[in-house]
C-alpha atoms as a PDB file:
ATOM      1  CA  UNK A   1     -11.876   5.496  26.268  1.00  0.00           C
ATOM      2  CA  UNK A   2     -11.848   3.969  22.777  1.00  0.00           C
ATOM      3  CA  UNK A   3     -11.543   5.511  19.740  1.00  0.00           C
ATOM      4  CA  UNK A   4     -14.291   4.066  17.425  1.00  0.00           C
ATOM      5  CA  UNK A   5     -15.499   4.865  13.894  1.00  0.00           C
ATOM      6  CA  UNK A   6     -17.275   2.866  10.809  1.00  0.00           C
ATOM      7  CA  UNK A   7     -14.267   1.252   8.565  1.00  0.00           C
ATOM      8  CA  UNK A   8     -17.558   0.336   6.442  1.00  0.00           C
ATOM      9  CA  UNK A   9     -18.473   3.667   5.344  1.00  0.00           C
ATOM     10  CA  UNK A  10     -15.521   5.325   5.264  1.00  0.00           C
ATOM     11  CA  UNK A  11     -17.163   8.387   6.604  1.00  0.00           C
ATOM     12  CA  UNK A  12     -16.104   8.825  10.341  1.00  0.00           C
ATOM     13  CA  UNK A  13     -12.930   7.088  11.819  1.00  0.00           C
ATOM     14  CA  UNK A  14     -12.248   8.074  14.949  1.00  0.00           C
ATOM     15  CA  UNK A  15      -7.971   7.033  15.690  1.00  0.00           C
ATOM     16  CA  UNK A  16      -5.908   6.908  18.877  1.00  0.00           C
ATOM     17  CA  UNK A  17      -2.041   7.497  19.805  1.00  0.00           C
ATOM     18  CA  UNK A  18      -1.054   9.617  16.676  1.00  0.00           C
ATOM     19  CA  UNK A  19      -1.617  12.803  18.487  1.00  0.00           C
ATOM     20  CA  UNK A  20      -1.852  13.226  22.448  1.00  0.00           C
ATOM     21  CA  UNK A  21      -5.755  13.634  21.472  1.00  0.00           C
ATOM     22  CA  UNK A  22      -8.038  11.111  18.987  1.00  0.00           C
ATOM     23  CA  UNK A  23      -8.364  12.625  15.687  1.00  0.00           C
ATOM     24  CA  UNK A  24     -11.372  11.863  13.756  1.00  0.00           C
ATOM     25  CA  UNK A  25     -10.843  11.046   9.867  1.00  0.00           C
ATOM     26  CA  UNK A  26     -14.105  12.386   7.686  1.00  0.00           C
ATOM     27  CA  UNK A  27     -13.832  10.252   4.441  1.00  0.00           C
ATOM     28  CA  UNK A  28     -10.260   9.005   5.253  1.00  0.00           C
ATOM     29  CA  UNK A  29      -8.549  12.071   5.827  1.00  0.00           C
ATOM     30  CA  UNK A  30      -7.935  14.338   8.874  1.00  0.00           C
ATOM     31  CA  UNK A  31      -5.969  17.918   9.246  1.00  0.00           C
ATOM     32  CA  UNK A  32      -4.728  20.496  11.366  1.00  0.00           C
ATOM     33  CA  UNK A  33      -5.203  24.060  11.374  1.00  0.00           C
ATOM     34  CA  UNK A  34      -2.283  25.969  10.630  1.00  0.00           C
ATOM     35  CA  UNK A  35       0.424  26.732  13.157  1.00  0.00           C
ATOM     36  CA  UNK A  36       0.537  30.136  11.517  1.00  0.00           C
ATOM     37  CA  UNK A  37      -3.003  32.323  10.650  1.00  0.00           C
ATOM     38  CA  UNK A  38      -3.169  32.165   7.089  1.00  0.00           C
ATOM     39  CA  UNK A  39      -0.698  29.617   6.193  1.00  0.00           C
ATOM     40  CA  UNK A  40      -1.247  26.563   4.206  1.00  0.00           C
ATOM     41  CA  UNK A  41       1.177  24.264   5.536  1.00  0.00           C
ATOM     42  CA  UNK A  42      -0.800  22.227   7.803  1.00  0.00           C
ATOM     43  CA  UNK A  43      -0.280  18.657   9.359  1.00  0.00           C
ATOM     44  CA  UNK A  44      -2.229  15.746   8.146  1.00  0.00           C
ATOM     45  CA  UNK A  45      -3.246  12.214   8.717  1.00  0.00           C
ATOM     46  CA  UNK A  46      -4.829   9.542   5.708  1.00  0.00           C
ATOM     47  CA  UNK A  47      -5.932   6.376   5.619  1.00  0.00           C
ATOM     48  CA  UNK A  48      -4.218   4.773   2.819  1.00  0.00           C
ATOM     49  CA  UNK A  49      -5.646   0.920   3.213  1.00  0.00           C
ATOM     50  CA  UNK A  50      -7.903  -0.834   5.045  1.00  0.00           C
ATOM     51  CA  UNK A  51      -7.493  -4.742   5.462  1.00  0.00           C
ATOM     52  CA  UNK A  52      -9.842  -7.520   6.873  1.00  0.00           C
ATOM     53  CA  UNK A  53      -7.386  -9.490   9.322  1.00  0.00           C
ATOM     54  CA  UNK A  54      -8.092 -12.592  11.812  1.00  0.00           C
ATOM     55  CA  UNK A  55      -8.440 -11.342  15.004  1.00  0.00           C
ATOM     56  CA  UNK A  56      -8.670 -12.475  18.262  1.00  0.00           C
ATOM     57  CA  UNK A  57     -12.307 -14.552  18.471  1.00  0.00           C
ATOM     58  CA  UNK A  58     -14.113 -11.336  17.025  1.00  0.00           C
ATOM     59  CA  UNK A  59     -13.957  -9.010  13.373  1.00  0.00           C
ATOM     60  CA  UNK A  60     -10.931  -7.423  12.846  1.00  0.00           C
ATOM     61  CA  UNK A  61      -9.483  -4.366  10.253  1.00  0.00           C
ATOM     62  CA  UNK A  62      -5.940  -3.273   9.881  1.00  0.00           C
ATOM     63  CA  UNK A  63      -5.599   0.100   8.902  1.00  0.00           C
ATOM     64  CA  UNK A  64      -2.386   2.000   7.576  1.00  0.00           C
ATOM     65  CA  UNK A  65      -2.193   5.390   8.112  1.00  0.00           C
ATOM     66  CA  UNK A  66       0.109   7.982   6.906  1.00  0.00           C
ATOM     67  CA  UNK A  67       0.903  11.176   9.066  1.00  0.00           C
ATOM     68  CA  UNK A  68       2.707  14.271   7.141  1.00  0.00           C
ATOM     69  CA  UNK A  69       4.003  17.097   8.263  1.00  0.00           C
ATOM     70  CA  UNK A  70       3.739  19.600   5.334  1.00  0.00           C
ATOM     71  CA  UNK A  71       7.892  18.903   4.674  1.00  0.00           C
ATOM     72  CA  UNK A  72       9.812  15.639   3.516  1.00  0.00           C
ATOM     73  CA  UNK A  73       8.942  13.416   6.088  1.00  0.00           C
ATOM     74  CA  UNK A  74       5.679  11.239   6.992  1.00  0.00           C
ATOM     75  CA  UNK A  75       5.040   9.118   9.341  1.00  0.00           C
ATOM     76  CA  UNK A  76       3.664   5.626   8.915  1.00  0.00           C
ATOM     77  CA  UNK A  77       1.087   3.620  11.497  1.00  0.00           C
ATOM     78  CA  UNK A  78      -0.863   1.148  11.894  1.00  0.00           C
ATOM     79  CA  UNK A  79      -3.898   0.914  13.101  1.00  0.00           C
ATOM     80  CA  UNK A  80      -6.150  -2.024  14.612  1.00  0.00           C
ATOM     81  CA  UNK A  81     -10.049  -2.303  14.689  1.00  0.00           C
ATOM     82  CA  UNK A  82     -12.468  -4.645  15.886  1.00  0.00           C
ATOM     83  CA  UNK A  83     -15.995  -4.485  16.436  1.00  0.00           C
ATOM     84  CA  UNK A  84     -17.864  -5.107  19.419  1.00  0.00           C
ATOM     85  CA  UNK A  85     -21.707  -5.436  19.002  1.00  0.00           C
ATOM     86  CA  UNK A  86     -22.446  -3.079  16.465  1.00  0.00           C
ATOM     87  CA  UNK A  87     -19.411  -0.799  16.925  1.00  0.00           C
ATOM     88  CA  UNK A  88     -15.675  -0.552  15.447  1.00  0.00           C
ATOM     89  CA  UNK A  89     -13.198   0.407  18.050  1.00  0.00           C
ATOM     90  CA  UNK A  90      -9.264   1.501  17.163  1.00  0.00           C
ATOM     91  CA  UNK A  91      -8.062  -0.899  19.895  1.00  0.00           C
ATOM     92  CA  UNK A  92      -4.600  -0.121  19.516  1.00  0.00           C
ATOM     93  CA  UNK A  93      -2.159   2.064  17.300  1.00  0.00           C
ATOM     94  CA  UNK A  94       1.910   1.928  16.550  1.00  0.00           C
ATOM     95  CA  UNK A  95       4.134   4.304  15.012  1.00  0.00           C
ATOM     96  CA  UNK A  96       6.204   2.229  12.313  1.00  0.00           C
ATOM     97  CA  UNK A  97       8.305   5.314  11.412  1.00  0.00           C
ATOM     98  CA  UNK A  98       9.454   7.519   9.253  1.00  0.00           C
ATOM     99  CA  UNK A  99       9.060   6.699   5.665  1.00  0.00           C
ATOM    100  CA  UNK A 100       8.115   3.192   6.026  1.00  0.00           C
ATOM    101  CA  UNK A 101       6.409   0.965   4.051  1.00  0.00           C
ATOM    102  CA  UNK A 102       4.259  -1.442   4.323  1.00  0.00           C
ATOM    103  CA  UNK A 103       5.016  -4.628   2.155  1.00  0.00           C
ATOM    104  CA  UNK A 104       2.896  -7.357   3.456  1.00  0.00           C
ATOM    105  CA  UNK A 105       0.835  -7.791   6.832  1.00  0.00           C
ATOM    106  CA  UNK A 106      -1.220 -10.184   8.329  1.00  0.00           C
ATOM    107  CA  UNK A 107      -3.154 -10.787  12.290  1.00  0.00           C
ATOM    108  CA  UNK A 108      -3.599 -14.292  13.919  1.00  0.00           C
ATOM    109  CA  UNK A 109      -5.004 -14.580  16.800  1.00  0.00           C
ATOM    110  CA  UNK A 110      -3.038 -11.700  19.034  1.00  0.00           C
ATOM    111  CA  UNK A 111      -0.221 -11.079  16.492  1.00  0.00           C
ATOM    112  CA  UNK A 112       0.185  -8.810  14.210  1.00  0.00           C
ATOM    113  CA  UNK A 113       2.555  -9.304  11.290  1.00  0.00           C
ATOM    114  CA  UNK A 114       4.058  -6.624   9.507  1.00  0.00           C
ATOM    115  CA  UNK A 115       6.458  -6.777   6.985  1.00  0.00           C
ATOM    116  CA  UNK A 116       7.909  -3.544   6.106  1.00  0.00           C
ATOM    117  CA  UNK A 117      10.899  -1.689   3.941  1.00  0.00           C
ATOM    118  CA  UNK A 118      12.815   0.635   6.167  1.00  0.00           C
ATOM    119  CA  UNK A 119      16.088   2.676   6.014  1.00  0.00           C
ATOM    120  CA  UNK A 120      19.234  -0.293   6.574  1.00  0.00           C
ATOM    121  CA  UNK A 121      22.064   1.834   8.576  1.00  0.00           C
ATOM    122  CA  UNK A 122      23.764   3.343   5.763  1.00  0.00           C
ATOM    123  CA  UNK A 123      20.742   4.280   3.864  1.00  0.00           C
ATOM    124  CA  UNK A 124      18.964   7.493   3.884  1.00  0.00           C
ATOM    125  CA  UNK A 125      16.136   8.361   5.226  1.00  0.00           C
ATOM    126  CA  UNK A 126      14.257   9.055   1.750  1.00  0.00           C
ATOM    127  CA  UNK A 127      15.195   6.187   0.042  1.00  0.00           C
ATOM    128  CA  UNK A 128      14.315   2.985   2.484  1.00  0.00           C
ATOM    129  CA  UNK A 129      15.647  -0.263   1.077  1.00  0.00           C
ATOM    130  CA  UNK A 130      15.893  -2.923   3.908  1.00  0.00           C
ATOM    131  CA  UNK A 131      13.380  -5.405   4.389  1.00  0.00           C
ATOM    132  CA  UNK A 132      11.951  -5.930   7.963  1.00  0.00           C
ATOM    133  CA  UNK A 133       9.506  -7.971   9.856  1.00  0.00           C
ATOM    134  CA  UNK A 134       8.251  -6.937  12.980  1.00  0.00           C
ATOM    135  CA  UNK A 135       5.607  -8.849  15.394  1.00  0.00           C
ATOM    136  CA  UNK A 136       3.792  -7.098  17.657  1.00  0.00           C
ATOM    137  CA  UNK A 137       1.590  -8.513  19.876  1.00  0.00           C
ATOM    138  CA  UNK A 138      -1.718  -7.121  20.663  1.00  0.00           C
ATOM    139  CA  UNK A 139      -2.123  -6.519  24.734  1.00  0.00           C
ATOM    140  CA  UNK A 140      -5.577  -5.197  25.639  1.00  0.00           C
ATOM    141  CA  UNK A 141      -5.439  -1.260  24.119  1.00  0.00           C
ATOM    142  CA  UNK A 142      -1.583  -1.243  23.290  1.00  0.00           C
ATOM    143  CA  UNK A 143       0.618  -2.755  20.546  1.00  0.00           C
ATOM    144  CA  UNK A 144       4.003  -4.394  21.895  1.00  0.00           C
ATOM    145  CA  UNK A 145       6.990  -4.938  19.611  1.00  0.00           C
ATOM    146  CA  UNK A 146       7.996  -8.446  20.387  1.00  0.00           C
ATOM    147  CA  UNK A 147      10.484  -9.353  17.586  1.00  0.00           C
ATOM    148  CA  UNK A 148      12.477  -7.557  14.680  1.00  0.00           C
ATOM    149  CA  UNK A 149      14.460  -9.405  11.831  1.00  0.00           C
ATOM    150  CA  UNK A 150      15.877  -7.360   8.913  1.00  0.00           C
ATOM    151  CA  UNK A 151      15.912  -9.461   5.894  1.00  0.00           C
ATOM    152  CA  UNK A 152      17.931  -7.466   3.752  1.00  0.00           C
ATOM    153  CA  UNK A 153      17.469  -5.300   0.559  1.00  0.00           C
ATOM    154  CA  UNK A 154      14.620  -5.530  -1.403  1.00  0.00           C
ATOM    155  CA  UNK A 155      15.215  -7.128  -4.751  1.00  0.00           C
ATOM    156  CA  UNK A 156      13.269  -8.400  -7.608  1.00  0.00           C
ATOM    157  CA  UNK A 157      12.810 -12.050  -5.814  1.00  0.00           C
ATOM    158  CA  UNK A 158       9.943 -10.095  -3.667  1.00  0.00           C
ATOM    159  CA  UNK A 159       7.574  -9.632  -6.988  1.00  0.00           C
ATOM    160  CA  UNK A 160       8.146 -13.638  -7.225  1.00  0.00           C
ATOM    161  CA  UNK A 161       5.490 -16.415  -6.533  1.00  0.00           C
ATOM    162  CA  UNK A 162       2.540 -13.813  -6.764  1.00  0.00           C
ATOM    163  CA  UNK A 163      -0.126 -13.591  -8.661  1.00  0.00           C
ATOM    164  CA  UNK A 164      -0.376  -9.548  -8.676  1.00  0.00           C
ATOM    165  CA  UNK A 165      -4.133  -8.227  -9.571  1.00  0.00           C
ATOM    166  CA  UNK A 166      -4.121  -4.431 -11.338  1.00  0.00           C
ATOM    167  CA  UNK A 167      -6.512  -2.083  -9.555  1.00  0.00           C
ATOM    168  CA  UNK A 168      -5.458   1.297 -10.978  1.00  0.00           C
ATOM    169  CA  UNK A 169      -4.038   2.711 -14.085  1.00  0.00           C
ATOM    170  CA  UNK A 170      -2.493   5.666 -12.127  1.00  0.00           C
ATOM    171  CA  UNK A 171      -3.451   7.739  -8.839  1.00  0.00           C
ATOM    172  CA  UNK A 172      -7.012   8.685 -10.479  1.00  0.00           C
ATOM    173  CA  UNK A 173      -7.541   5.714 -12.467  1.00  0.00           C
ATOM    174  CA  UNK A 174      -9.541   2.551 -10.827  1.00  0.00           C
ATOM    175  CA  UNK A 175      -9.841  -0.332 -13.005  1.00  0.00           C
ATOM    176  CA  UNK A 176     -13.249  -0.830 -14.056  1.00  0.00           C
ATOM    177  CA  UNK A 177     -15.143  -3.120 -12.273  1.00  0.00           C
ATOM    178  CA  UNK A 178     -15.440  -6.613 -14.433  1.00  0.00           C
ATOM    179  CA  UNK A 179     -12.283  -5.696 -16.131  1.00  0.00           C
ATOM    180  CA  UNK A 180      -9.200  -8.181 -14.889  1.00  0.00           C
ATOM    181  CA  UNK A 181      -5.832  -7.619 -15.621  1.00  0.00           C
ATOM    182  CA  UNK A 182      -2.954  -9.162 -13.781  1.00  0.00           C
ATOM    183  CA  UNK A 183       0.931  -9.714 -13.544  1.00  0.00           C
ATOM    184  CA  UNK A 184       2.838 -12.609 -12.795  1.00  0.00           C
ATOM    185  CA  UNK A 185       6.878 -12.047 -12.628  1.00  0.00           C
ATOM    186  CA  UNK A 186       9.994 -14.422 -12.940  1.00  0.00           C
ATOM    187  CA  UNK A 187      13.665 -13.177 -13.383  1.00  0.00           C
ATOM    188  CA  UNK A 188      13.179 -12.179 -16.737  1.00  0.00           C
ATOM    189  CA  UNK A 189       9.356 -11.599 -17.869  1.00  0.00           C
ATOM    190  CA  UNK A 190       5.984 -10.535 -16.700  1.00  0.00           C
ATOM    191  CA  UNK A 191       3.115 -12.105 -18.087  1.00  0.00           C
ATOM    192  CA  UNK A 192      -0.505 -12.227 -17.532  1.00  0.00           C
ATOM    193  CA  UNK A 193      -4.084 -11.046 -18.691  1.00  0.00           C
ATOM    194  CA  UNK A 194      -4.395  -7.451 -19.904  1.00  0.00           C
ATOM    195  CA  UNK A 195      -8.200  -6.953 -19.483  1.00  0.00           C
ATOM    196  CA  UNK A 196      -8.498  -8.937 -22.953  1.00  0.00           C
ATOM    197  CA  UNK A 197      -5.794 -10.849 -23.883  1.00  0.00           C
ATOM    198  CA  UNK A 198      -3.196 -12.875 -22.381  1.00  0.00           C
ATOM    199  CA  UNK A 199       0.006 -10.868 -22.646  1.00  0.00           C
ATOM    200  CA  UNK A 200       3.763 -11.931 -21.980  1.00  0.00           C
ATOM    201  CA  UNK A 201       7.501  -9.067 -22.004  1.00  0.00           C
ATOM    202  CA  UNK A 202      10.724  -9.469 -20.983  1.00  0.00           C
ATOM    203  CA  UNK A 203      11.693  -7.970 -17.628  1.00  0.00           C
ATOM    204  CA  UNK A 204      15.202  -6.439 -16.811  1.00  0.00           C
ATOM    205  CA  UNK A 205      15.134  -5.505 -12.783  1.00  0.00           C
ATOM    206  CA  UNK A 206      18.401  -4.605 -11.984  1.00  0.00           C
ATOM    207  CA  UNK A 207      17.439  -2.909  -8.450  1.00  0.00           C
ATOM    208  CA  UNK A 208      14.111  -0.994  -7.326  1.00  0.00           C
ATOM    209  CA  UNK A 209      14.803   1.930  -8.891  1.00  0.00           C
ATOM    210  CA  UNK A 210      15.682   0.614 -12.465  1.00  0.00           C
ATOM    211  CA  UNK A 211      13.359  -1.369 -14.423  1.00  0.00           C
ATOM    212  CA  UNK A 212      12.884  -2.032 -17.627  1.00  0.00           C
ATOM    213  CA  UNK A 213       9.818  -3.857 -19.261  1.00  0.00           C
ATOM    214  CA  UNK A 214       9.037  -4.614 -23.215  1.00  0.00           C
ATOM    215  CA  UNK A 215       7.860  -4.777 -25.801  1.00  0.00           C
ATOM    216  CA  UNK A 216       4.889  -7.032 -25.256  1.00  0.00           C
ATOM    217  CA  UNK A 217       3.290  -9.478 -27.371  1.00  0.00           C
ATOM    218  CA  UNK A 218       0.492 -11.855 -26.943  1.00  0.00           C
ATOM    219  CA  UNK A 219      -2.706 -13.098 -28.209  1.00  0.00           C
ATOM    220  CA  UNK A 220      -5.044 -10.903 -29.985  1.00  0.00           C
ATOM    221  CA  UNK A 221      -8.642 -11.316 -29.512  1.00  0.00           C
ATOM    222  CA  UNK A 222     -11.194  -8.551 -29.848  1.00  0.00           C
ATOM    223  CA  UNK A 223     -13.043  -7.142 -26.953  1.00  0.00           C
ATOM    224  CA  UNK A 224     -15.520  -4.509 -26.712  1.00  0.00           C
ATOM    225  CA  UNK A 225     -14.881  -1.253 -24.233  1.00  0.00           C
ATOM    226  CA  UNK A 226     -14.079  -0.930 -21.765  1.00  0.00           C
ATOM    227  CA  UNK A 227     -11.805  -4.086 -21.284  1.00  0.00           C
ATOM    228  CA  UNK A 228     -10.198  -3.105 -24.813  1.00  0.00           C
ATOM    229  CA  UNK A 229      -9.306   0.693 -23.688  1.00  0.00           C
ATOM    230  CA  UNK A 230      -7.766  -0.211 -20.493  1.00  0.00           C
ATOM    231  CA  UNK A 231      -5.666  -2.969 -22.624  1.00  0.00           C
ATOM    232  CA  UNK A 232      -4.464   0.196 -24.470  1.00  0.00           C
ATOM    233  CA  UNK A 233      -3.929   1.800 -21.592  1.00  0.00           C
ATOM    234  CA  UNK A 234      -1.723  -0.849 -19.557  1.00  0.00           C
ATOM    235  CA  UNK A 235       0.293  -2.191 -22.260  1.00  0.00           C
ATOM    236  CA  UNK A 236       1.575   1.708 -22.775  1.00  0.00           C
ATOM    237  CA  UNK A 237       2.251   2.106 -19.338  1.00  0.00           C
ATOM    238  CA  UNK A 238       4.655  -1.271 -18.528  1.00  0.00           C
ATOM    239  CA  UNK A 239       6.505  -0.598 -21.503  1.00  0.00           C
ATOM    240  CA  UNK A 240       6.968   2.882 -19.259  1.00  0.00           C
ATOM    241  CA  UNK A 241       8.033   1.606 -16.028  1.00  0.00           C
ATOM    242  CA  UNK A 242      10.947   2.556 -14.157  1.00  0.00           C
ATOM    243  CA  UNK A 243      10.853   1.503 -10.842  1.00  0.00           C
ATOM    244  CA  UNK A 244       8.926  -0.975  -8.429  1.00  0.00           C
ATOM    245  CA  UNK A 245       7.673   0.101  -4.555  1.00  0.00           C
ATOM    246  CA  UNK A 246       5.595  -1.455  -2.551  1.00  0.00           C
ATOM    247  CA  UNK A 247       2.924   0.947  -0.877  1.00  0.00           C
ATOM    248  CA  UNK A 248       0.260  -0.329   2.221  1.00  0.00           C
ATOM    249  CA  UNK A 249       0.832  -3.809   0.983  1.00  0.00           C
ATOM    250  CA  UNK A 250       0.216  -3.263  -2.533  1.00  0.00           C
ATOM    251  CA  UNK A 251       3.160  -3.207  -5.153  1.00  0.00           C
ATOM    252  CA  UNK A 252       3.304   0.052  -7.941  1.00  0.00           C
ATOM    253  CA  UNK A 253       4.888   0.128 -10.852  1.00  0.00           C
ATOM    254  CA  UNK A 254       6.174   3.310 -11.217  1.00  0.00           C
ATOM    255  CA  UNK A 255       6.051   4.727 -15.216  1.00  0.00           C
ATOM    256  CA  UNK A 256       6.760   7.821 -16.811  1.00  0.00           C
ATOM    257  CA  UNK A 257       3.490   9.542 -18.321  1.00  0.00           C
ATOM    258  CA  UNK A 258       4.858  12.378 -21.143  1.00  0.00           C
ATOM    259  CA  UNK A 259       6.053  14.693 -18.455  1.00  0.00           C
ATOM    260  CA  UNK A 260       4.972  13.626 -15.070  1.00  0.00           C
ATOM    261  CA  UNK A 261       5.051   9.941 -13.919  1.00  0.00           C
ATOM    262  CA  UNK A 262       2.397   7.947 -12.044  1.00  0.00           C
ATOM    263  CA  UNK A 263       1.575   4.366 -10.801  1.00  0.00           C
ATOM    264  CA  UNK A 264       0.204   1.081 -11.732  1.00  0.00           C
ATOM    265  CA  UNK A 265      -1.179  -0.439  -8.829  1.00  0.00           C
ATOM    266  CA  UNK A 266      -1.715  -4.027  -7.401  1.00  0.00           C
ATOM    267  CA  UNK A 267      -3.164  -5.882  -4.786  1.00  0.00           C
ATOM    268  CA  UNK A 268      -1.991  -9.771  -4.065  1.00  0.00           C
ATOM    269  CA  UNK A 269      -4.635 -11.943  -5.836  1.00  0.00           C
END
């Protein structure tokens, strides 16, 4: 039987081959009980993006999904959907393992293309750096891995050629609808809109996990709220960053917020 659910509400997803049993995800998130009486570590499965892809002759969604256990690790999947009639089914599901991330993916026809950052041999398992594609081909209710090419470490080349759209501040902080700010990298600046202005900095990416950005300049035009407070708001937080990551597809931009540190977050334009 297929699992099936309604990717357009986001209020029931019912998903395949994580456990023996289909688990059913209320508002994008499923749990466990507790394997103790009264504990609160519990297991637990989210949906962390949903993507229209070209499927085979019929409507296709590619879901991500991250399992965790309640320690250090989760596990990554990915998920395929496509409706028949009126009805979304999760046709097929694959375990992408531990800690991986998704960089880029794409479907055509019965292919699905995922590129990923993994753990290289000598890496750990906390800190994947290697890139990876893998094609899998999708066979009736199962997802084959037909091919696997590392592409080596991730680097600042990968932010290249992109024109990346912001669509939150941080983990609780969407960008207002009608407000656009963007980021467009070579070896040594960002530039882009900032919700009012066009904006430009000088970048210094020496790996992942040390960036620096600023200061910015730019042009200085007056807008009204709430395009002006989210200008505020962004230009703070680049001239914060630390690292880059790529999360589900999207890239972050990891900055440090007085004593905690959060995201910005961007989809491919």
């Amino acid at each position: 039987m297929l699992a099936s659910g309604n990717p357009e509400t986001m209020d029931t997803i019912t998903i395949r081959d994580i456990y023996p049993h289909p688990v059913e995800l209320i508002n994008g998130h499923y749990e466990t009980a507790p394997a103790i009486a009264g504990a609160a570590s519990r297991e637990t499965v989210d949906l962390v993006k949903m993507q229209d892809i070209a499927g085979a002759n019929r409507e296709s969604r590619l879901l991500v999904l991250v399992r965790n256990s309640g320690g250090s690790g989760s596990l990554t999947y990915a998920a395929v959907m496509q409706k028949t009639r009126a009805e979304w089914n999760n046709v097929a599901t694959a375990a992408l393992g531990d800690r991986a991330r998704v960089r880029a993916m794409s479907m055509s026809e019965n292919q699905l293309i995922l590129d990923l950052i993994v753990a290289g041999p000598d890496e750990p398992v906390c800190c994947p750096n290697m890139k990876q594609r893998r094609i899998y081909s999708l066979d009736g209710s199962s997802l084959h891995l037909a091919t696997t090419r590392n592409e080596g470490p991730v680097s600042a080349a990968d932010l290249f050629d992109t024109t990346w759209r912001l669509t939150h501040l941080g983990r609780d902080s969407p960008v207002p609808d009608g407000v656009e700010v963007s980021a467009e990298f070579t070896a040594d600046k960002i530039s882009g809109s900032s919700g009012c202005n066009r904006y430009f900095a000088p970048v210094d990416i020496k790996d992942r996990f040390d960036v620096t950005i600023g200061p910015a300049a730019g042009t200085r035009m007056m807008c009204p709220p709430p395009a002006s407070d989210i200008e505020v708001q962004y230009l703070a937080a680049i001239g914060a960053v630390v690292a880059f990551d790529f999360a589900a597809g999207d890239l972050l931009l990891h900055y440090k917020s007085e004593d905690a540190r959060d995201a910005l977050r961007f989809i491919r334009d």
